[in-house]
N, C-alpha and C. Protein backbone atom coordinates (compact mmCIF):
# COMPACT_ATOMS: atom_id res chain seq x y z
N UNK A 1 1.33 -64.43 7.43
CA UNK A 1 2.33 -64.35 6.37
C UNK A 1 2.42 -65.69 5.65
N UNK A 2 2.19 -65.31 4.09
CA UNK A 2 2.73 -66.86 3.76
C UNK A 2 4.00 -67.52 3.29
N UNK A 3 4.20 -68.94 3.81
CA UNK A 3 5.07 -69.63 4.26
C UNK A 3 6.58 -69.29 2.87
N UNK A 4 6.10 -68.80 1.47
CA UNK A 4 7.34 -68.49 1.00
C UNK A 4 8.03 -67.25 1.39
N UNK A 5 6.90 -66.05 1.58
CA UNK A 5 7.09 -64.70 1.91
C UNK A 5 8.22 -64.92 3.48
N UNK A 6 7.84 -65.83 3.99
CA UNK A 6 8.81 -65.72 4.98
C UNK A 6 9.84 -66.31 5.14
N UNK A 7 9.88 -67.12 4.20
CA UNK A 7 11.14 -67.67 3.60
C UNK A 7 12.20 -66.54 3.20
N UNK A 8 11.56 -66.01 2.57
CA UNK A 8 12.07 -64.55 1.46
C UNK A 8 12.76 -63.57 2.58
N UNK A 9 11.74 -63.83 4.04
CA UNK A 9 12.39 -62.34 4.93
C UNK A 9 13.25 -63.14 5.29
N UNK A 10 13.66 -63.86 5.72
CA UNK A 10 15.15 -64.41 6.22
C UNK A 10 16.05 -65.42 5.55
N UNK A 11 15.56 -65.86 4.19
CA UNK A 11 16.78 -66.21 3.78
C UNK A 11 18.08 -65.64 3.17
N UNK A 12 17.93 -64.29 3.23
CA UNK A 12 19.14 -63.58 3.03
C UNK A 12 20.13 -63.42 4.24
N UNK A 13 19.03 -63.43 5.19
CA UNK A 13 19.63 -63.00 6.50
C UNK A 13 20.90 -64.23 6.80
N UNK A 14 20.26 -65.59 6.27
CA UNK A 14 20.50 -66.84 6.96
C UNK A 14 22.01 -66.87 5.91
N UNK A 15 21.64 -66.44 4.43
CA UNK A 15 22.92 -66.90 3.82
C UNK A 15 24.15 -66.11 4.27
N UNK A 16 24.04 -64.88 4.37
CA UNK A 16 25.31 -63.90 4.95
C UNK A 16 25.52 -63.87 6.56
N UNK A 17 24.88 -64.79 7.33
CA UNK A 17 24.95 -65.68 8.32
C UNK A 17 26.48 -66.34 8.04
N UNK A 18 25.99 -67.13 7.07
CA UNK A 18 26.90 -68.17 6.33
C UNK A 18 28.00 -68.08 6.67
N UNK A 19 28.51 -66.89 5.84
CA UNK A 19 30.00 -66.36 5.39
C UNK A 19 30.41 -66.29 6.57
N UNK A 20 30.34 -66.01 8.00
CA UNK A 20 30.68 -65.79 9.01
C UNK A 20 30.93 -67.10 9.66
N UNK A 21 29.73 -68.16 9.46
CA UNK A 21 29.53 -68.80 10.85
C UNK A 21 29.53 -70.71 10.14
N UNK A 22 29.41 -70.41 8.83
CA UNK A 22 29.17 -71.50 8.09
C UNK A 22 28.18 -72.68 9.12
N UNK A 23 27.14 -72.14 8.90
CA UNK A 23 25.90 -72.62 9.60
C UNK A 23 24.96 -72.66 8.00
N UNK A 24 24.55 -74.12 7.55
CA UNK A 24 23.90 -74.00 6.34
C UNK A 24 22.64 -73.07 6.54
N UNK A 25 22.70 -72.71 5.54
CA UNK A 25 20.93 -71.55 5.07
C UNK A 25 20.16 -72.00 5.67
N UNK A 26 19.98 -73.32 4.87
CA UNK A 26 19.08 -73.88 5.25
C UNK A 26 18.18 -74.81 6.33
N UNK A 27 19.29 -75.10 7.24
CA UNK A 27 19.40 -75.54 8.65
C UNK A 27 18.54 -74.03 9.37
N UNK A 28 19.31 -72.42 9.34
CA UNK A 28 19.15 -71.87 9.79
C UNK A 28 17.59 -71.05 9.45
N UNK A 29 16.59 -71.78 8.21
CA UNK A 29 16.16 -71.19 7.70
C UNK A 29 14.56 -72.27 8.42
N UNK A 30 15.32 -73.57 8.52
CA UNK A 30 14.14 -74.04 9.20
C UNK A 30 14.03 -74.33 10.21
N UNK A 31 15.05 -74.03 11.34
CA UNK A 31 15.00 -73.88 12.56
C UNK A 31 13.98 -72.18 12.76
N UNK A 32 14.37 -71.46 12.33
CA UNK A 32 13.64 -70.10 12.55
C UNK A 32 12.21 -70.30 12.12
N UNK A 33 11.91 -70.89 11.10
CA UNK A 33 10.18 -71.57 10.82
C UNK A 33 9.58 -72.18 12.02
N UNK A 34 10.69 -73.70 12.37
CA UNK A 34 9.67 -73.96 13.84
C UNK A 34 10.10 -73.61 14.52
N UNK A 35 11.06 -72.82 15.19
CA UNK A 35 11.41 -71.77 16.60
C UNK A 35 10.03 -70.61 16.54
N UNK A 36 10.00 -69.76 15.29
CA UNK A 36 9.23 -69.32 15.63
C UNK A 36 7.66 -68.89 15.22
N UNK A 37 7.39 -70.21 14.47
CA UNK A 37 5.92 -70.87 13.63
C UNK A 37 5.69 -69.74 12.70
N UNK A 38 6.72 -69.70 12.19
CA UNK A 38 6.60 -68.94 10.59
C UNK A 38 6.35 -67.82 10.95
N UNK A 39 6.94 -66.74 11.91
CA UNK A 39 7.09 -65.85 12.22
C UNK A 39 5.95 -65.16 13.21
N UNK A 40 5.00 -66.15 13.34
CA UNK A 40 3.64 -65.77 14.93
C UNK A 40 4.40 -66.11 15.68
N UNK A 41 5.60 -66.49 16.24
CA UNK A 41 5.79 -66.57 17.58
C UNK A 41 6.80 -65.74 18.18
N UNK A 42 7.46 -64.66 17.29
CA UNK A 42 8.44 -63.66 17.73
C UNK A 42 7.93 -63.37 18.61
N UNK A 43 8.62 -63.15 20.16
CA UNK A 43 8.12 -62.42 20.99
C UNK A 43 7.45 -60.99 20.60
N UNK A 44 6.85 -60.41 21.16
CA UNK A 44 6.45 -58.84 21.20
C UNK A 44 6.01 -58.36 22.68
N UNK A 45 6.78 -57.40 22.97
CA UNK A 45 6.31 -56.66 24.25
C UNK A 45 4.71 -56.49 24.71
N UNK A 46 4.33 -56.79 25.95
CA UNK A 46 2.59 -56.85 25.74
C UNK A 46 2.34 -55.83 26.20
N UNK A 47 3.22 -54.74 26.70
CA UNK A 47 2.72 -53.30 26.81
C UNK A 47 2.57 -52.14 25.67
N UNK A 48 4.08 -52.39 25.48
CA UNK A 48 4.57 -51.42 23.86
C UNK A 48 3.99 -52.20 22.93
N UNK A 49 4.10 -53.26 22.72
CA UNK A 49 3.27 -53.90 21.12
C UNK A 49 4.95 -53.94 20.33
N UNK A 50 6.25 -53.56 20.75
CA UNK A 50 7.15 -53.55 20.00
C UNK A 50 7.97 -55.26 19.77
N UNK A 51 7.76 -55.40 18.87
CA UNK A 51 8.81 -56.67 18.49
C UNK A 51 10.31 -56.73 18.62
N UNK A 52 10.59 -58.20 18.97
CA UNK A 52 11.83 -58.27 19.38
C UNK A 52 12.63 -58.56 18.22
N UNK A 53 12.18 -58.96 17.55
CA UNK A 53 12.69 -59.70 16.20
C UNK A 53 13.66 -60.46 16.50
N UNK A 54 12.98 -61.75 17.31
CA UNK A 54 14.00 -62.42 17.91
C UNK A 54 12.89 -64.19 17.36
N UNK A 55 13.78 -64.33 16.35
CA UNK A 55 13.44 -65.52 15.90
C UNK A 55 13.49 -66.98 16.65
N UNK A 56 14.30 -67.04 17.27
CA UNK A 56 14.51 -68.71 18.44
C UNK A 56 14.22 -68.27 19.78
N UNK A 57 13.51 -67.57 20.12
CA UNK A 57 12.65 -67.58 21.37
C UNK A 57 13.96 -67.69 22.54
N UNK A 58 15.35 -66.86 22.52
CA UNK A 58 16.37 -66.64 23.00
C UNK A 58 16.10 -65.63 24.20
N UNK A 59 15.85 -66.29 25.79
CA UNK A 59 15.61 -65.55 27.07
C UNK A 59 16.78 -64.64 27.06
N UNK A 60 16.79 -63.27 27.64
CA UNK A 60 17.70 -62.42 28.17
C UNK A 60 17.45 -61.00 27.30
N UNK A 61 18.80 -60.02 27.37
CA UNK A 61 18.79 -59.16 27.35
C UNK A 61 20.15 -59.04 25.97
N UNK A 62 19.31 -58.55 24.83
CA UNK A 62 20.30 -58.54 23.52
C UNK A 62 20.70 -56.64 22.55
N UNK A 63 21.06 -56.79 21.57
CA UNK A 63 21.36 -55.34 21.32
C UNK A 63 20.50 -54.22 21.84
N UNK A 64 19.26 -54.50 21.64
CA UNK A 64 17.73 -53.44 21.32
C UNK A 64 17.53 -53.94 23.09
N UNK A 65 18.08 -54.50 23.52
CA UNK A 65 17.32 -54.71 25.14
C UNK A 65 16.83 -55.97 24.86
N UNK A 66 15.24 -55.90 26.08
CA UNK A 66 14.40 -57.02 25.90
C UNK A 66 13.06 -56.43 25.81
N UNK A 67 12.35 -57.45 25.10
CA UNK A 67 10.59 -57.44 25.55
C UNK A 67 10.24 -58.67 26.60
N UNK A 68 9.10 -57.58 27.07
CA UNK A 68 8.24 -58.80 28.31
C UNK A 68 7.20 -58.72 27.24
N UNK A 69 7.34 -60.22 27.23
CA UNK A 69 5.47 -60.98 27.49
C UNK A 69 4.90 -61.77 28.35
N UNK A 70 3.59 -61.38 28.59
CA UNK A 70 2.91 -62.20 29.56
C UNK A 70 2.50 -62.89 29.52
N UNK A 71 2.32 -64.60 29.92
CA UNK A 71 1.47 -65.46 30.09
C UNK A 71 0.74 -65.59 31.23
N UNK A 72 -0.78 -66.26 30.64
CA UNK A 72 -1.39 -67.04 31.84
C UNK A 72 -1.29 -68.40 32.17
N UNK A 73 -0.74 -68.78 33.42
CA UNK A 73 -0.95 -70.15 33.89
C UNK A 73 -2.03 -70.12 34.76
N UNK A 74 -2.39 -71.64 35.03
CA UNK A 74 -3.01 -72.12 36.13
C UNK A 74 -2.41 -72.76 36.92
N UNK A 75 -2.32 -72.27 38.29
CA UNK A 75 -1.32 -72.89 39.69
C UNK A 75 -2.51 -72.85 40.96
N UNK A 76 -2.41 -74.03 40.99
CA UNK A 76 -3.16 -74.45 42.38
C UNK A 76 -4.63 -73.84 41.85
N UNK A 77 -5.13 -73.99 40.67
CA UNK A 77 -6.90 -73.86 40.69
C UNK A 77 -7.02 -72.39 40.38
N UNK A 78 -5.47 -71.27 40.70
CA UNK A 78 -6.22 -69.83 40.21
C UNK A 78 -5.15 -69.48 38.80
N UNK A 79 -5.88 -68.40 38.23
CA UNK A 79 -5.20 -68.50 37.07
C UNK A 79 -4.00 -67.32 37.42
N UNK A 80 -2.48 -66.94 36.51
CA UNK A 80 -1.94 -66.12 37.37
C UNK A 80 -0.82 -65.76 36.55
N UNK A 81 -0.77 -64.35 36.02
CA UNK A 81 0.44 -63.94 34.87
C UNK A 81 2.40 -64.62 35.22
N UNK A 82 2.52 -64.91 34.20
CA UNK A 82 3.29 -65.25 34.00
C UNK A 82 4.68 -64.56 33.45
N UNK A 83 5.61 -63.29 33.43
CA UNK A 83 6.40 -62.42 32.87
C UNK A 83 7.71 -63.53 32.33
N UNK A 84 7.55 -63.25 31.33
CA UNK A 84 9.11 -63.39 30.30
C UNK A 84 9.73 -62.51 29.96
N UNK A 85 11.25 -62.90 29.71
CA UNK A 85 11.92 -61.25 29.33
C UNK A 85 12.54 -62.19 28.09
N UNK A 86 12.47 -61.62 27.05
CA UNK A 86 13.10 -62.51 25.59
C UNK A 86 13.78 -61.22 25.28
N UNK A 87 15.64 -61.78 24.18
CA UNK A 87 16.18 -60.53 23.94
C UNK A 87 15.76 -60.28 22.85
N UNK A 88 15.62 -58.76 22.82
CA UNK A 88 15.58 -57.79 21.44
C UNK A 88 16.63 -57.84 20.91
N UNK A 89 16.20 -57.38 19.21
CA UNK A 89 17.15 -57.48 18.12
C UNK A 89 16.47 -55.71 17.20
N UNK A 90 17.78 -55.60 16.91
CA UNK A 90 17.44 -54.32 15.53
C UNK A 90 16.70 -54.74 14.44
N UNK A 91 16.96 -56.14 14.07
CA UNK A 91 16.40 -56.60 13.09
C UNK A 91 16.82 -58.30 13.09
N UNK A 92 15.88 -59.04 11.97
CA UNK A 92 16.16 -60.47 11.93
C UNK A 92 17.84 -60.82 11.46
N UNK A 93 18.60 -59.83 11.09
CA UNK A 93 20.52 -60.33 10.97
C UNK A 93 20.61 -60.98 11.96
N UNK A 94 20.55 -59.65 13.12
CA UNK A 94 20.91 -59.59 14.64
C UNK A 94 20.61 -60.98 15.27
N UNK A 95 19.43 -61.54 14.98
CA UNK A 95 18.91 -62.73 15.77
C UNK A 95 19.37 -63.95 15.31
N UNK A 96 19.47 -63.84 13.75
CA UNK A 96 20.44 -65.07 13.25
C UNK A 96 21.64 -64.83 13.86
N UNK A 97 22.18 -64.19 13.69
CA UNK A 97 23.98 -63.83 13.66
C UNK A 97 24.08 -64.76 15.35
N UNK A 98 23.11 -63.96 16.22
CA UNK A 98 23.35 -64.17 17.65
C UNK A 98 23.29 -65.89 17.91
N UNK A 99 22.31 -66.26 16.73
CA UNK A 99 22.20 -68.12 17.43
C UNK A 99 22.74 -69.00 16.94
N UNK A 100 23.48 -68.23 15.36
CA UNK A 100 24.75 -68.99 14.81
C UNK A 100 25.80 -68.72 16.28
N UNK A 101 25.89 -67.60 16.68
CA UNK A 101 27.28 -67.48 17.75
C UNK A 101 27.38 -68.53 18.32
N UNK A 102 25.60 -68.80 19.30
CA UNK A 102 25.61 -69.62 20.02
C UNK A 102 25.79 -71.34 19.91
N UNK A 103 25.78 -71.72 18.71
CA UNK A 103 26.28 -73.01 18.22
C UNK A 103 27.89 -72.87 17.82
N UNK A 104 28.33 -71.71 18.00
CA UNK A 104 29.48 -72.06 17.87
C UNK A 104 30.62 -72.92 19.32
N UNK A 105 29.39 -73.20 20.26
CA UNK A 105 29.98 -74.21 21.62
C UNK A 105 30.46 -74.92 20.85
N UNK A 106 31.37 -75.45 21.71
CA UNK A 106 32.10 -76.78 21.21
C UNK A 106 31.10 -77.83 21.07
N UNK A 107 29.75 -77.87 22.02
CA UNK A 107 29.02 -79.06 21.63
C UNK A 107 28.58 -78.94 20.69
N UNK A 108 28.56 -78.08 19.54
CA UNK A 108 27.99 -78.37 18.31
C UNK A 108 28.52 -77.81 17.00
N UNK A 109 29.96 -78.54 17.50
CA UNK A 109 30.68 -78.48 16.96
C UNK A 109 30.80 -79.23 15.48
N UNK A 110 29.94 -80.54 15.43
CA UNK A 110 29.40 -81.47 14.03
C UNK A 110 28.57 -80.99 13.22
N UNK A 111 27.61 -80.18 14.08
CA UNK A 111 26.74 -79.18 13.33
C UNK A 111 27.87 -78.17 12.23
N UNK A 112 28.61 -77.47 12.50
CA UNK A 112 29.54 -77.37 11.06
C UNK A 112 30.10 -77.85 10.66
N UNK A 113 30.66 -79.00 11.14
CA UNK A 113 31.40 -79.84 10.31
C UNK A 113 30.80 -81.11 9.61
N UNK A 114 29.31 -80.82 9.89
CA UNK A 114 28.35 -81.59 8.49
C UNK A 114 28.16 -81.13 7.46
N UNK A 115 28.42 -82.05 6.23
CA UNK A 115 28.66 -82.00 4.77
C UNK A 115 27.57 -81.55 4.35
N UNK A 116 26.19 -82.22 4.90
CA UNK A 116 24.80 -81.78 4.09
C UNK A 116 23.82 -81.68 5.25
N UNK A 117 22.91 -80.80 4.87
CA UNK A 117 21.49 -80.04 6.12
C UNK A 117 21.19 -81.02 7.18
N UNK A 118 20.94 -82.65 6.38
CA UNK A 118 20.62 -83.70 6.91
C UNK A 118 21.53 -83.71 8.22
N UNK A 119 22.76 -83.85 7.88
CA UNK A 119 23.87 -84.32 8.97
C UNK A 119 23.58 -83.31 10.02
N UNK A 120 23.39 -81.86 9.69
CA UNK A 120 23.29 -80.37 10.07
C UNK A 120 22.13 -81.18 11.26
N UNK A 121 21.25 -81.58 10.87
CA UNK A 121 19.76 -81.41 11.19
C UNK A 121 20.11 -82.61 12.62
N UNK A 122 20.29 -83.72 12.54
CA UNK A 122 20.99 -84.88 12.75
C UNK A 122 22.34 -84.50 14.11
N UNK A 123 22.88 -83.89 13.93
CA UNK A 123 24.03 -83.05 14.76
C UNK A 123 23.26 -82.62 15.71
N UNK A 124 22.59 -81.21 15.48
CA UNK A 124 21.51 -80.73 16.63
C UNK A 124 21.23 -81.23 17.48
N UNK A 125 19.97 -82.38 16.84
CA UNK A 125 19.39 -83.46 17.65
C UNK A 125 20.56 -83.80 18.90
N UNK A 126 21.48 -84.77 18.40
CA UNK A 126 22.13 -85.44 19.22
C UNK A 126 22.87 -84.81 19.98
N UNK A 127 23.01 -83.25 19.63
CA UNK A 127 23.53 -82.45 20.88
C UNK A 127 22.78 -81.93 21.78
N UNK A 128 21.63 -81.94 21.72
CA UNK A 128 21.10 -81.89 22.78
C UNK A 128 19.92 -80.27 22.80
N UNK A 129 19.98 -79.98 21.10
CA UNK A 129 19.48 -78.47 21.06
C UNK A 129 18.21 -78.32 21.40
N UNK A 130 17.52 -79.22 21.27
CA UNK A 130 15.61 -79.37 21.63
C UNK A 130 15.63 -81.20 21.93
N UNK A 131 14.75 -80.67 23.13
CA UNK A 131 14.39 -81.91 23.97
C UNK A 131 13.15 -82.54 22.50
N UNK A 132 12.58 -82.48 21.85
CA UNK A 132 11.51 -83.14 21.05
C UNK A 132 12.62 -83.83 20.15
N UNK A 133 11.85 -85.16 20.24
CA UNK A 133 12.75 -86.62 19.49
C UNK A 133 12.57 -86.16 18.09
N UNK A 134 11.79 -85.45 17.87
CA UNK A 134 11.38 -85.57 16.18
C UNK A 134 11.99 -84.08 15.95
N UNK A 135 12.71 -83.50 16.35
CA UNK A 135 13.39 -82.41 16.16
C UNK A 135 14.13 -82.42 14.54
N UNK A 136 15.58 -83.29 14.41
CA UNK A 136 15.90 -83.21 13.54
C UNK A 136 14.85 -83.46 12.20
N UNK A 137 14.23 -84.78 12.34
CA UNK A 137 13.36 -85.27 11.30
C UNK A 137 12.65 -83.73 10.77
N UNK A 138 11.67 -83.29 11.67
CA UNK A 138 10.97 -81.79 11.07
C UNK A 138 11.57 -80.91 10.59
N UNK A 139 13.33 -80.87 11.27
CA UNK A 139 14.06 -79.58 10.25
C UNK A 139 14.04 -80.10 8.79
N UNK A 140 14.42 -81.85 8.97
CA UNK A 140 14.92 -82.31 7.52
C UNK A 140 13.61 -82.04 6.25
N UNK A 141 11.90 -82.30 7.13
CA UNK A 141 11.29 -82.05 6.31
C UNK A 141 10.85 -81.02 5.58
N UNK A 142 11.03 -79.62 6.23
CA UNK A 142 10.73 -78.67 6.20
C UNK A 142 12.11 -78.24 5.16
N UNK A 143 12.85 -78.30 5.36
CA UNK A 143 14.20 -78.54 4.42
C UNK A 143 13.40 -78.85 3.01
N UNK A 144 13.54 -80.34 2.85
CA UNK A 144 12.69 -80.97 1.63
C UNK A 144 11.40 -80.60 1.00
N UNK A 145 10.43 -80.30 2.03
CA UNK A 145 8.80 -79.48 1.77
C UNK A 145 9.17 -78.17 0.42
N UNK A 146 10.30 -77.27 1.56
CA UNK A 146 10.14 -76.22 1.14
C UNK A 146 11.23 -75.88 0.01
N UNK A 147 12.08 -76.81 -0.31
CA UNK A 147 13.60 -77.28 -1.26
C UNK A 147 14.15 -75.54 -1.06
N UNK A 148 14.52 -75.91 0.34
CA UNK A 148 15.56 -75.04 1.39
C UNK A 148 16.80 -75.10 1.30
N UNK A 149 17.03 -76.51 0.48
CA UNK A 149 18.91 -76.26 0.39
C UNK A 149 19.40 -75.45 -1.25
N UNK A 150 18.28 -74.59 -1.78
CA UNK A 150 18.42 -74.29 -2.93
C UNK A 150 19.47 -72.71 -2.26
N UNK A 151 18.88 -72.83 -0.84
CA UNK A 151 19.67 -71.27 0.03
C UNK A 151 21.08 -71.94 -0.04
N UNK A 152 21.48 -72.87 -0.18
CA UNK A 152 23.06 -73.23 0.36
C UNK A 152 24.32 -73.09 -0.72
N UNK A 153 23.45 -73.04 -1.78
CA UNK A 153 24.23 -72.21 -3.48
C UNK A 153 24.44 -71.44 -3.19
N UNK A 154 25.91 -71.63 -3.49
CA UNK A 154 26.40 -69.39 -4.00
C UNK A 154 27.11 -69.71 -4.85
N UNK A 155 27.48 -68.74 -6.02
CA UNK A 155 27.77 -68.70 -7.40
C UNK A 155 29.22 -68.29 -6.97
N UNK A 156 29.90 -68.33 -7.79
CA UNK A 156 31.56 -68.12 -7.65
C UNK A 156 31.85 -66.41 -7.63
N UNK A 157 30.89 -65.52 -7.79
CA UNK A 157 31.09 -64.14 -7.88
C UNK A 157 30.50 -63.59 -6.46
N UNK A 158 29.77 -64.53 -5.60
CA UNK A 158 29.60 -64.41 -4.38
C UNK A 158 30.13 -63.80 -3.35
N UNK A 159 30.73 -63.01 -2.44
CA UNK A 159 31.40 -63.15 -1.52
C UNK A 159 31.38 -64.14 -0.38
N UNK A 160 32.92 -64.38 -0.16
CA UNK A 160 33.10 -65.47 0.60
C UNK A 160 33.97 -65.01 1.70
N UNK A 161 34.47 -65.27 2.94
CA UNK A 161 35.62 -64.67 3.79
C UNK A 161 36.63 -65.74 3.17
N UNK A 162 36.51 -66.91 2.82
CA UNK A 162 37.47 -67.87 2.68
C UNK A 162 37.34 -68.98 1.55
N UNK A 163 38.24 -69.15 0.69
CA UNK A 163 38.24 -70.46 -0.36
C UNK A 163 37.89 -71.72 0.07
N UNK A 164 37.07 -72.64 -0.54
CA UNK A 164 36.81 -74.22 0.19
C UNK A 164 38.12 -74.72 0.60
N UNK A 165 39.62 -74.41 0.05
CA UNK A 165 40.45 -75.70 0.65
C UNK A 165 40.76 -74.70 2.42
N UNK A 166 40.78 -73.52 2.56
CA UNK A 166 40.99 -73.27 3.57
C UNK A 166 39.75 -73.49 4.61
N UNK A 167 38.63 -73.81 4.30
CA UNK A 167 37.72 -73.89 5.15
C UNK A 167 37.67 -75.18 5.84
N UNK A 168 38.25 -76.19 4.72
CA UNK A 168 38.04 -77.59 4.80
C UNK A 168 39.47 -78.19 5.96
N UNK A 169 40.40 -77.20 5.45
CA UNK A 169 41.72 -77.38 6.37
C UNK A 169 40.81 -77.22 7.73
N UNK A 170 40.01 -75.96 8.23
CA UNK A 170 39.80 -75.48 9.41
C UNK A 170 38.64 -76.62 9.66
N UNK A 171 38.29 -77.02 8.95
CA UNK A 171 37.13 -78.30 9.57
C UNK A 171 37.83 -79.58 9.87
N UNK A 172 39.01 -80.04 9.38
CA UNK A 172 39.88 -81.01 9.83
C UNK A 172 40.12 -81.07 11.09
N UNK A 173 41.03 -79.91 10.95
CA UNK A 173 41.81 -79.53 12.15
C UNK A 173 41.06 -79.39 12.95
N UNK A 174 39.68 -79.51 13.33
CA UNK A 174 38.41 -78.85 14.55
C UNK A 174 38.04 -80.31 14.89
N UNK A 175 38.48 -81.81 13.53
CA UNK A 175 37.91 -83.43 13.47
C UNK A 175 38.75 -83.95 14.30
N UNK A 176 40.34 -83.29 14.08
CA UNK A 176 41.57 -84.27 14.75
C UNK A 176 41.41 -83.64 16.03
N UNK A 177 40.90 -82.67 16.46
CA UNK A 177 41.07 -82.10 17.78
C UNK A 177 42.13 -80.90 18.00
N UNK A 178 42.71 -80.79 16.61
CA UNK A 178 43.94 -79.52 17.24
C UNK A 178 43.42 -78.13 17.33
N UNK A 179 41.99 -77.91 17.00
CA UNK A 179 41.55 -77.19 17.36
C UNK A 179 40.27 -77.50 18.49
N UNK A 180 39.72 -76.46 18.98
CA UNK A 180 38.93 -77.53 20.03
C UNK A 180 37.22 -76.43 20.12
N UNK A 181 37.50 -75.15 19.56
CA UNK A 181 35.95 -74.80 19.21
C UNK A 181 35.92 -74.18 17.98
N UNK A 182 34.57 -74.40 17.28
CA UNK A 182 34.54 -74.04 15.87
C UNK A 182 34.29 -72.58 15.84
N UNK A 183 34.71 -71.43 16.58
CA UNK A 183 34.83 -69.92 17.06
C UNK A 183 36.10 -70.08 15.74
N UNK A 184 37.23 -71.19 16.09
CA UNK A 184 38.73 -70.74 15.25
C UNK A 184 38.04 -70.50 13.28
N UNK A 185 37.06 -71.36 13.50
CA UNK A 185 36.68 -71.77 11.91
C UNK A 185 36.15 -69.76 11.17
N UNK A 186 36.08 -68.88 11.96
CA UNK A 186 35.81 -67.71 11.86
C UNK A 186 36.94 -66.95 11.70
N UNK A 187 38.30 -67.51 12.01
CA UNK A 187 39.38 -66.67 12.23
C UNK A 187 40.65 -67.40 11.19
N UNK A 188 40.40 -67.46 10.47
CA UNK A 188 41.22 -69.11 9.42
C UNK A 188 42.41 -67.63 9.31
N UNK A 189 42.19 -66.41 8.85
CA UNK A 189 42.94 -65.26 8.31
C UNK A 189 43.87 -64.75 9.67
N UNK A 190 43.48 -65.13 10.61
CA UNK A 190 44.33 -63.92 11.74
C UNK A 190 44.93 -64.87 12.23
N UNK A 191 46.60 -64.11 12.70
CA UNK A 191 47.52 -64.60 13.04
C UNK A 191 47.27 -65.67 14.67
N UNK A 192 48.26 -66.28 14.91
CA UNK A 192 47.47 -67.32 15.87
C UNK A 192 48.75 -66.82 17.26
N UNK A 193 47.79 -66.69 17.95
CA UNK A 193 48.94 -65.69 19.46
C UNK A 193 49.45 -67.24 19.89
N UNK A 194 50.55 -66.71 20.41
CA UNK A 194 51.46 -68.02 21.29
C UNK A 194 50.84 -68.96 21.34
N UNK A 195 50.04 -68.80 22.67
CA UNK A 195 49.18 -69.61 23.38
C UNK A 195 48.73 -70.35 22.71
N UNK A 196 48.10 -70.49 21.82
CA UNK A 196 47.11 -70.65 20.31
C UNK A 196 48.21 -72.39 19.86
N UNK A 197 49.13 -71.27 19.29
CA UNK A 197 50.36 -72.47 18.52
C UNK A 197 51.05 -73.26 19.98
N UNK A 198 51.14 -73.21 20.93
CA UNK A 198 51.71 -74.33 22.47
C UNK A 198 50.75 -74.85 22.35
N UNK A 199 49.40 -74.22 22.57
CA UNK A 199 48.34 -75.31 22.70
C UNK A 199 48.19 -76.55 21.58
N UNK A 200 48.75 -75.90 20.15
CA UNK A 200 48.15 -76.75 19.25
C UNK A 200 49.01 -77.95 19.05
N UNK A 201 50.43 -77.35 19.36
CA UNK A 201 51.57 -78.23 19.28
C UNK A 201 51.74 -79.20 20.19
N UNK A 202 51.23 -79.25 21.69
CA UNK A 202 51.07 -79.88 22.92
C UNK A 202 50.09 -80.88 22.53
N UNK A 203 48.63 -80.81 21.88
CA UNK A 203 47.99 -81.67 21.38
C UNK A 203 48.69 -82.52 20.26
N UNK A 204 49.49 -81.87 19.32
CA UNK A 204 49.77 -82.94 18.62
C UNK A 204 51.35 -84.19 19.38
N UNK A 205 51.87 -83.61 20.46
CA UNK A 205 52.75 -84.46 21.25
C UNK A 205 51.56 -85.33 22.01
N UNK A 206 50.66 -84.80 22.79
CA UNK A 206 49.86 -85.81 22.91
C UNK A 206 49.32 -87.13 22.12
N UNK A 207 49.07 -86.89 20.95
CA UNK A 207 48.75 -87.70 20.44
C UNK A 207 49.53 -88.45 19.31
N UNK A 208 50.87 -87.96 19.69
CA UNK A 208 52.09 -88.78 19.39
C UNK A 208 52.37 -89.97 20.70
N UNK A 209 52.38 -89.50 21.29
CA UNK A 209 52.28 -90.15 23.13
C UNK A 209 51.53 -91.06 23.21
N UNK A 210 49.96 -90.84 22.55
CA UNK A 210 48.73 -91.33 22.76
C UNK A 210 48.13 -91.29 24.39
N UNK A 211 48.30 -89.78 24.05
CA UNK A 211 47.66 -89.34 25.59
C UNK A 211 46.16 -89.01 25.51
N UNK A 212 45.04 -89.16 26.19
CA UNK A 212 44.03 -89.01 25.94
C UNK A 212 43.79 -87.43 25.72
C-alpha cells in the first residue's frame, strides 16, 4: 500500500478519535505507521488468514476476539514455533479508539495536555511508551515527512463534544492536580458524583496546607 493511501485509511479514524480522547491526529496517525510499518504488520491469524485490524500490535483478547500468529525462533540450536495471541478489532476505529483509551493512564497524562504533536511525540517518549531512544524523534519526522498535522484542523462546522475554553479548563485542572486522570477530560458534560467533588475539594485544602 502506498504510504498516502494509508494515510487516507486511518486518518479519519484518528480525527474522530479526537473528539473523544483529544489525542492529536497526527500523533495517532504516526504512531500506527511505525506500530504497524504502514499497515504490513497488522497481525493476521496464520490459520484463518483473518486480520485483526489491530494497528499497535496490542497482546490479548479485544471486540472481534483474537488472532494467533506464529513465529519461528531459534532456542538452544533448534528452530521452534512461537504462538502470539494479538486482539481483534471490527475495524481500524476499534483499534484507535482502544489505544487512545489506553493513554488515557495517568502516566500519559502530558501526552494530552501537549499544545503541539512535537510535545505529543516528546510526552510518549518520556513516559515510557517504547523502549527505542529515537521513538519520539521518528513520530516527529514522520509527522513533518508526511505534513500530518494538516489532520489536527477542523473547521468550525466540525463536530466537537466540547468548546476550546471548556477543554482548556479540563486540561488545567488535570496541570494543578485537581483532577488526577485525563479519563475526566472525556466527561467535562456529566455531573460530578460526591466522591468526585470531596475528592476535588480535599486536594484543594491540601494545597492550601501545602500538603504533598
Amino acid at each position: 500500500m502506498e504510504p498516502q493511501a494509508f494515510i487516507e485509511l486511518v486518518a479519519g479514524s484518528a480525527r474522530q478519535s479526537y473528539l473523544n480522547y483529544h489525542i492529536f491526529p497526527s500523533i495517532t496517525i504516526a504512531q500506527a505507521i511505525l506500530e504497524s510499518g504502514w499497515g504490513q504488520k497488522v497481525p493476521v491469524d496464520s490459520t484463518t488468514g483473518r486480520s485483526s485490524y489491530n494497528l499497535f500490535g496490542i497482546k490479548g483478547t479485544g471486540p472481534a476476539g483474537s488472532v494467533t500468529t506464529v513465529s519461528k525462533e531459534v532456542v538452544n540450536g533448534e528452530t521452534v514455533s512461537h504462538p502470539s495471541e494479538f486482539k481483534a478489532y471490527y475495524n481500524y476505529q476499534q483499534s484507535i479508539d482502544d489505544h487512545a483509551q489506553f493513554l488515557l493512564k495517568p502516566a500519559y497524562k502530558k501526552v494530552l495536555m501537549a499544545q503541539t504533536p512535537q510535545e505529543a511525540a516528546q510526552a510518549l517518549s518520556k513516559a515510557g511508551y517504547a523502549t527505542d531512544p529515537q521513538y519520539a524523534d521518528k513520530l516527529i519526522r514522520l509527522i513533518q515527512n508526511y505534513n500530518l498535522s494538516t489532520y489536527d484542523q477542523f473547521t468550525p462546522e466540525e463536530p466537537s463534544p466540547y468548546p476550546p475554553w471548556k477543554l482548556d479548563l479540563g486540561k488545567r485542572a488535570l496541570r494543578e492536580g485537581l483532577i488526577t486522570s485525563p479519563e475526566w477530560l472525556g466527561k467535562l458534560d456529566e455531573p460530578l458524583p460526591a466522591w468526585a467533588v470531596f475528592a476535588i475539594a480535599l486536594r484543594l485544602l491540601d494545597k492550601q496546607r501545602q500538603v504533598p
